[in-house]
N, C-alpha and C. Protein backbone atom coordinates (compact mmCIF):
# COMPACT_ATOMS: atom_id res chain seq x y z
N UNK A 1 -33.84 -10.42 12.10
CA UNK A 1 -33.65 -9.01 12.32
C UNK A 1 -32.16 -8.73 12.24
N UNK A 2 -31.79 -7.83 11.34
CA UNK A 2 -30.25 -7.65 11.18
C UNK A 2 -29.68 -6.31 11.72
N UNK A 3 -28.29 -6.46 12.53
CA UNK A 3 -28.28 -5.24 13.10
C UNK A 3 -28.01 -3.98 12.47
N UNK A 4 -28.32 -3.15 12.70
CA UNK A 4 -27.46 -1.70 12.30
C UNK A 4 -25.89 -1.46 11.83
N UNK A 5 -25.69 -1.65 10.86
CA UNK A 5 -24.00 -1.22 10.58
C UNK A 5 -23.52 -0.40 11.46
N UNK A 6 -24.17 0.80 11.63
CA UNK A 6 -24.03 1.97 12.50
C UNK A 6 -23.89 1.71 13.66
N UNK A 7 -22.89 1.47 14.72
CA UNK A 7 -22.79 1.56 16.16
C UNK A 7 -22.11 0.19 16.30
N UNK A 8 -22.32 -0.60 15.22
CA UNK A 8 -22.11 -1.98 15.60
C UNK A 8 -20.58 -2.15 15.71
N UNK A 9 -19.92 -3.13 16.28
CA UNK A 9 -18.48 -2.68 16.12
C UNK A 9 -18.04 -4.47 15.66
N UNK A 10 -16.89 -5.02 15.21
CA UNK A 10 -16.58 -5.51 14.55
C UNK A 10 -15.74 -6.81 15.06
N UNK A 11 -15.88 -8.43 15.51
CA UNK A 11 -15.27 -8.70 16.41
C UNK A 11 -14.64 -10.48 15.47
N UNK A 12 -13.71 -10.59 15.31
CA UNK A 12 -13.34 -12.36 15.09
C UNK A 12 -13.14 -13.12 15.64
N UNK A 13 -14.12 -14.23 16.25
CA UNK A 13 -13.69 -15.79 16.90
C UNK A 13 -13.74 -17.21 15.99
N UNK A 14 -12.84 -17.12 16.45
CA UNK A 14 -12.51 -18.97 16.06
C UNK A 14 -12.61 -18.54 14.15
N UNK A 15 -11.92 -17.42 13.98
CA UNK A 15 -11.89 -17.18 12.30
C UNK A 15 -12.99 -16.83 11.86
N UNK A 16 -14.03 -16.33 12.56
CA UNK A 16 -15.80 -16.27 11.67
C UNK A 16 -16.01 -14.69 12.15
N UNK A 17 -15.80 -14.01 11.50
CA UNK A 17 -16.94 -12.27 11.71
C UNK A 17 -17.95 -12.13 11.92
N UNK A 18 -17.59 -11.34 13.34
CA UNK A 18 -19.21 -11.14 13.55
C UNK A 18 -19.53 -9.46 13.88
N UNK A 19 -20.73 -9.29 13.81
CA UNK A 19 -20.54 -7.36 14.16
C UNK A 19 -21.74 -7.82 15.76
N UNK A 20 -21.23 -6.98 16.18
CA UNK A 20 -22.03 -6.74 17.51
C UNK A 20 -22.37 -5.59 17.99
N UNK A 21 -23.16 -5.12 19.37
CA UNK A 21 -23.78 -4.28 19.87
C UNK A 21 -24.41 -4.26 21.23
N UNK A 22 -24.38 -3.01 21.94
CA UNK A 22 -24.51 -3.34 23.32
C UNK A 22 -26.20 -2.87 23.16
N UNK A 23 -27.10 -3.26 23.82
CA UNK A 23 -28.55 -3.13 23.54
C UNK A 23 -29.66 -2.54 24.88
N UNK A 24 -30.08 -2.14 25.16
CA UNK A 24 -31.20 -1.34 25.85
C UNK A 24 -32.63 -2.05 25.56
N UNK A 25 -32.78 -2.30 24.04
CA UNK A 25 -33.79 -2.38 23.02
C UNK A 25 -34.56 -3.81 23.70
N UNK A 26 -35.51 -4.67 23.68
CA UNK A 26 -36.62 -5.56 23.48
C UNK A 26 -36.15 -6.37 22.38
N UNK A 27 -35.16 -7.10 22.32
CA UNK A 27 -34.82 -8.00 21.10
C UNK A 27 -36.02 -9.15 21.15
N UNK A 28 -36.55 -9.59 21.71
CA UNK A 28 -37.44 -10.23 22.12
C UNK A 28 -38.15 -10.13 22.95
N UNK A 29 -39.41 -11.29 23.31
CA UNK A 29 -40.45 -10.79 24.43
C UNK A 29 -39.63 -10.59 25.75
N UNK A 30 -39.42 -11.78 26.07
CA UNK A 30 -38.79 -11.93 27.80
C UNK A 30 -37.78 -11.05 27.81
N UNK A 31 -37.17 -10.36 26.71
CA UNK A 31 -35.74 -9.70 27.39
C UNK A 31 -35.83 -8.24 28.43
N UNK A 32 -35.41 -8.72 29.50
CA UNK A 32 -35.39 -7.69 30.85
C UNK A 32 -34.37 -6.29 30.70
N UNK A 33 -34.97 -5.24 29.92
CA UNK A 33 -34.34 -4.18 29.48
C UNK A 33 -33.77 -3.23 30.99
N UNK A 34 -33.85 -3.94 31.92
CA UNK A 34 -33.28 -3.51 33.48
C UNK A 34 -32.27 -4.42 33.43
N UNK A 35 -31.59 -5.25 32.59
CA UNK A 35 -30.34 -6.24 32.47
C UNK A 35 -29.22 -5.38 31.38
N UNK A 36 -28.34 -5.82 31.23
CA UNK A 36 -27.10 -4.95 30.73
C UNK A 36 -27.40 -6.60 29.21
N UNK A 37 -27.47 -6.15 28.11
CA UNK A 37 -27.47 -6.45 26.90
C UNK A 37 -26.53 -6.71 25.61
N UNK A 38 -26.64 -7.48 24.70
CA UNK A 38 -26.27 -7.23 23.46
C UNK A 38 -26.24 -8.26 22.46
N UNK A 39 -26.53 -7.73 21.22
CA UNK A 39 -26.47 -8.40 20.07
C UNK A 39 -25.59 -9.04 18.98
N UNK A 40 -25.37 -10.14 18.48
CA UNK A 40 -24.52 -10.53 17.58
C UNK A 40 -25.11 -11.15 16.52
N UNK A 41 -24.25 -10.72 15.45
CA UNK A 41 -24.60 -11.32 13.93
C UNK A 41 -23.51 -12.10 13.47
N UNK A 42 -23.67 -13.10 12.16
CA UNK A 42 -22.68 -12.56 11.21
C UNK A 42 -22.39 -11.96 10.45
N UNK A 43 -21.52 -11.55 10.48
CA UNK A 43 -21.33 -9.81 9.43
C UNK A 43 -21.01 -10.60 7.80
N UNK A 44 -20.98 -11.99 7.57
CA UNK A 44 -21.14 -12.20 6.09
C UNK A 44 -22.58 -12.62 5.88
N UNK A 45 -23.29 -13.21 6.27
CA UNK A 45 -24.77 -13.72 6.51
C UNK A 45 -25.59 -13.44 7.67
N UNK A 46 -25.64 -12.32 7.60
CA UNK A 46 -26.93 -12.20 8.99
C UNK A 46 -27.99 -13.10 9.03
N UNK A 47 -28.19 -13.84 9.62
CA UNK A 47 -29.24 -14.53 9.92
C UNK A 47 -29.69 -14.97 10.95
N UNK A 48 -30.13 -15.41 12.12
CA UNK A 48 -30.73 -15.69 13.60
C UNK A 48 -29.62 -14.77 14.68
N UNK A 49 -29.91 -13.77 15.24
CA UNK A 49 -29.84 -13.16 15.91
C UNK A 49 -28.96 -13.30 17.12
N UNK A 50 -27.81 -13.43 17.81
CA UNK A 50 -28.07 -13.90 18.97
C UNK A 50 -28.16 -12.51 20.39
N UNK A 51 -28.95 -12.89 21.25
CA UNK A 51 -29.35 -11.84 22.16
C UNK A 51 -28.57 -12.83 23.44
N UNK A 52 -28.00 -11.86 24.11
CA UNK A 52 -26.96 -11.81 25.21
C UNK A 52 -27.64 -11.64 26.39
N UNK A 53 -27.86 -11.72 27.24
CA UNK A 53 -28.98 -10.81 28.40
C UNK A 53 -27.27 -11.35 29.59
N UNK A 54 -26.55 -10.09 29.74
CA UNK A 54 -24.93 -10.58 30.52
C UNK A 54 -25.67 -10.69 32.42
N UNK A 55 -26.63 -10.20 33.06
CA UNK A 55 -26.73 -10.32 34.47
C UNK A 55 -26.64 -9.44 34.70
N UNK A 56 -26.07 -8.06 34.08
CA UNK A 56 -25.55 -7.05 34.96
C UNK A 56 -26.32 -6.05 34.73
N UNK A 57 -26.96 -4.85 36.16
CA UNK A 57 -28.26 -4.03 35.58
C UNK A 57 -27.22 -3.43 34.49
N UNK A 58 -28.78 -2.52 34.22
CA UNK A 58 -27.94 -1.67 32.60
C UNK A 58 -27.78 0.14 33.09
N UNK A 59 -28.28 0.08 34.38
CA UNK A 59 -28.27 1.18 35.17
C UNK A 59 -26.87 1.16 36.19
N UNK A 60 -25.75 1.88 36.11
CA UNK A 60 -24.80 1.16 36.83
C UNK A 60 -25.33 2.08 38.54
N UNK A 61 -24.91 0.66 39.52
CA UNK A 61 -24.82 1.09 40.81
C UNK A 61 -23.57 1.51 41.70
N UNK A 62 -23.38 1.98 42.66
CA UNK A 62 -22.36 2.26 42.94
C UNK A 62 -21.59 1.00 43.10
N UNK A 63 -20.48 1.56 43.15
CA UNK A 63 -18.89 0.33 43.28
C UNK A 63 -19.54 -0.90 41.93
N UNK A 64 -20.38 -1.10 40.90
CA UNK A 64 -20.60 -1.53 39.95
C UNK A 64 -19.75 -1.27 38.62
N UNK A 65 -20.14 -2.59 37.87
CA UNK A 65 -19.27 -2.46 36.57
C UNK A 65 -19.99 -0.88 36.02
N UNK A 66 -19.24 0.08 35.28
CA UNK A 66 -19.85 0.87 34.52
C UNK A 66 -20.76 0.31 33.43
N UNK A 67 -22.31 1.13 33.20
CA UNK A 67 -23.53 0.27 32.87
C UNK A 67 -23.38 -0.29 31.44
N UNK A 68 -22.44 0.27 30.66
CA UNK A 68 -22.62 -0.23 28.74
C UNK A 68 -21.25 -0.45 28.71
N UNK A 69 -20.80 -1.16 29.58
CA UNK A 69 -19.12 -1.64 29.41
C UNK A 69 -19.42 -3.38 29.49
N UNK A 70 -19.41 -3.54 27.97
CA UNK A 70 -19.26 -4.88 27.50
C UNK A 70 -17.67 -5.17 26.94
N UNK A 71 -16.98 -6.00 27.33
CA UNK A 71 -15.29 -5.83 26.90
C UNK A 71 -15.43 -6.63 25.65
N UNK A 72 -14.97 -6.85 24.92
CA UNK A 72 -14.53 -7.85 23.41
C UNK A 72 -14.76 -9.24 24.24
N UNK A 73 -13.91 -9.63 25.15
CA UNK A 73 -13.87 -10.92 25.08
C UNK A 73 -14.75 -11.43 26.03
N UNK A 74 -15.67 -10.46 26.55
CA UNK A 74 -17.05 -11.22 27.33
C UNK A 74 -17.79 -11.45 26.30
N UNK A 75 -17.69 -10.69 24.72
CA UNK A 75 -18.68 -11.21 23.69
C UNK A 75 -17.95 -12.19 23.00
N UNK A 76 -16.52 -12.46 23.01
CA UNK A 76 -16.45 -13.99 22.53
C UNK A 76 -16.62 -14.74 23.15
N UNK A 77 -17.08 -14.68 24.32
CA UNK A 77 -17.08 -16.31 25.42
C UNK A 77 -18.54 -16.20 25.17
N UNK A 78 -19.75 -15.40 24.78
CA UNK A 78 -20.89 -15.69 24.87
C UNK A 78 -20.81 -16.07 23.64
N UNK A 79 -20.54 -15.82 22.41
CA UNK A 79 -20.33 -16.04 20.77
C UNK A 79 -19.88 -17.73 21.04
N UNK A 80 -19.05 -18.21 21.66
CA UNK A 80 -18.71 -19.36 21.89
C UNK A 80 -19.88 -20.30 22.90
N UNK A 81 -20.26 -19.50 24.09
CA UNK A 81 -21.08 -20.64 24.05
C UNK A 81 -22.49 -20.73 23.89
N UNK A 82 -22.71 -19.96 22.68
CA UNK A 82 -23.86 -20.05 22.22
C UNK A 82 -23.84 -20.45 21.10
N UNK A 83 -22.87 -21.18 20.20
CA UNK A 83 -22.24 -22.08 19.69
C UNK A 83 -22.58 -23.28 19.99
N UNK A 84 -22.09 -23.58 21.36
CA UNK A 84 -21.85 -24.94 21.73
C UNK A 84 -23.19 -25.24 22.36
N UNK A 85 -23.79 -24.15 22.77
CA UNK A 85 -25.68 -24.14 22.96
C UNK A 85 -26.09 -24.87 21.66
N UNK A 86 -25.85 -23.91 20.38
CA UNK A 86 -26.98 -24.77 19.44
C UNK A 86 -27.40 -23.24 18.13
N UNK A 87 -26.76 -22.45 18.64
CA UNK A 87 -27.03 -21.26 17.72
C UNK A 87 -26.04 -21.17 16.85
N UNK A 88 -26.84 -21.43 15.48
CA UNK A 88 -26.57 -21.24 13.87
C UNK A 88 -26.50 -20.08 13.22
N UNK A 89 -25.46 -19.56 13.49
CA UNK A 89 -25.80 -17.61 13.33
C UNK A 89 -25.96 -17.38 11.76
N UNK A 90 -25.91 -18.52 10.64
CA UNK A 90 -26.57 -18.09 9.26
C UNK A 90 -27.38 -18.70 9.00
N UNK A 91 -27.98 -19.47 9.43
CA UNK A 91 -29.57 -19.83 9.40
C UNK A 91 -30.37 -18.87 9.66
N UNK A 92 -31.63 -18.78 9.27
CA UNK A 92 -32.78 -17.70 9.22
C UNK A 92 -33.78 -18.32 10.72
N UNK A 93 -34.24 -17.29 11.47
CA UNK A 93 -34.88 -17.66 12.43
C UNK A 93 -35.39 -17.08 13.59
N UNK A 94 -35.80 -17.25 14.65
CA UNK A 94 -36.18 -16.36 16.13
C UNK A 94 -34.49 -15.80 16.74
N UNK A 95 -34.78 -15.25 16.72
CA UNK A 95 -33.11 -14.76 17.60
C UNK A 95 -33.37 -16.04 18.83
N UNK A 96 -31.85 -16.11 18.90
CA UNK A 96 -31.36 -16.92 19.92
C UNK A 96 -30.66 -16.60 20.78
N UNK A 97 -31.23 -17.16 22.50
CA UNK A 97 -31.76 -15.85 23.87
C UNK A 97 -30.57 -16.52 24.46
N UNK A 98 -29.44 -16.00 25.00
CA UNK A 98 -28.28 -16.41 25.91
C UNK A 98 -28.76 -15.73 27.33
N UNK A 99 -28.62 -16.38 28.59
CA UNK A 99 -28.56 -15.60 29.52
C UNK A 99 -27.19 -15.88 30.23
N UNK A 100 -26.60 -15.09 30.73
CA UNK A 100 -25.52 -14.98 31.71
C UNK A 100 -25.37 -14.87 32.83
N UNK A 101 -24.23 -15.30 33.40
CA UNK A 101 -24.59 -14.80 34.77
C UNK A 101 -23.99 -13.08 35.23
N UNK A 102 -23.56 -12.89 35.83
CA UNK A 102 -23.02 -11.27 36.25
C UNK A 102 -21.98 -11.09 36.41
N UNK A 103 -21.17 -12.37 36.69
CA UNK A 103 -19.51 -12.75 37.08
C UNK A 103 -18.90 -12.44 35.32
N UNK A 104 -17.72 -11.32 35.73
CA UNK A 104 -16.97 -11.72 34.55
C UNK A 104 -16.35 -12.26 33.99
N UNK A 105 -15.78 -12.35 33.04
CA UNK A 105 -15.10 -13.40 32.75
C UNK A 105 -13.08 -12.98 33.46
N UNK A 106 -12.40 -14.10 33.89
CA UNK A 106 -10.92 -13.47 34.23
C UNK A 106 -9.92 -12.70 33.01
N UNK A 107 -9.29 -12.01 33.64
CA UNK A 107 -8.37 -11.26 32.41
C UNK A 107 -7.49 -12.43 32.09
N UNK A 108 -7.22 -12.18 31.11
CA UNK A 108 -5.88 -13.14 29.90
C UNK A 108 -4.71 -13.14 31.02
């Protein structure tokens, strides 16, 4: 399943392009659309999916992160270790399911 050009926004790790997206949507069965979301490709070969599920609702609560505030570099640390998981982002296949925990990652 390849994402939408449209909305997707545009991100480089470790030298490889990828387009991404913050998600609401059922990328798969188990994904808990009451979790804060998102998707990554590669933007030269789309091929296996990867789905993010970050911990955090997607409804924000008070004193909470705001609900569709995914920063750049919480999607390269998941891009990375879903890497070192086992996900082949130009191979053809089931999207591949990351879960996270809710803790962010520290600023630079």
């Amino acid at each position: 399943m390849a994402l939408a050009r449209k909305g997707s926004r545009r991100i480089v790790v470790d030298g490889v392009e990828y387009r991404w997206r913050v998600s609401r949507k059922h990328w798969c069965c188990d994904y808990d659309a009451a979790t804060l979301g998102y998707a990554v490709e590669d933007a030269a070969r789309p091929g296996t999916t990867l789905v993010v599920e970050t911990g955090r609702p997607s409804v924000a609560e008070p004193h909470a992160v705001p609900a569709e505030l995914v920063l750049p570099r919480e999607v390269a640390a998941g891009i990375r270790a879903a890497r070192s998981g086992g996900w082949t982002p130009g191979s053809d296949g089931a999207p591949f399911k990351l879960r996270l925990c809710a803790v962010r990652p520290n600023e630079p």
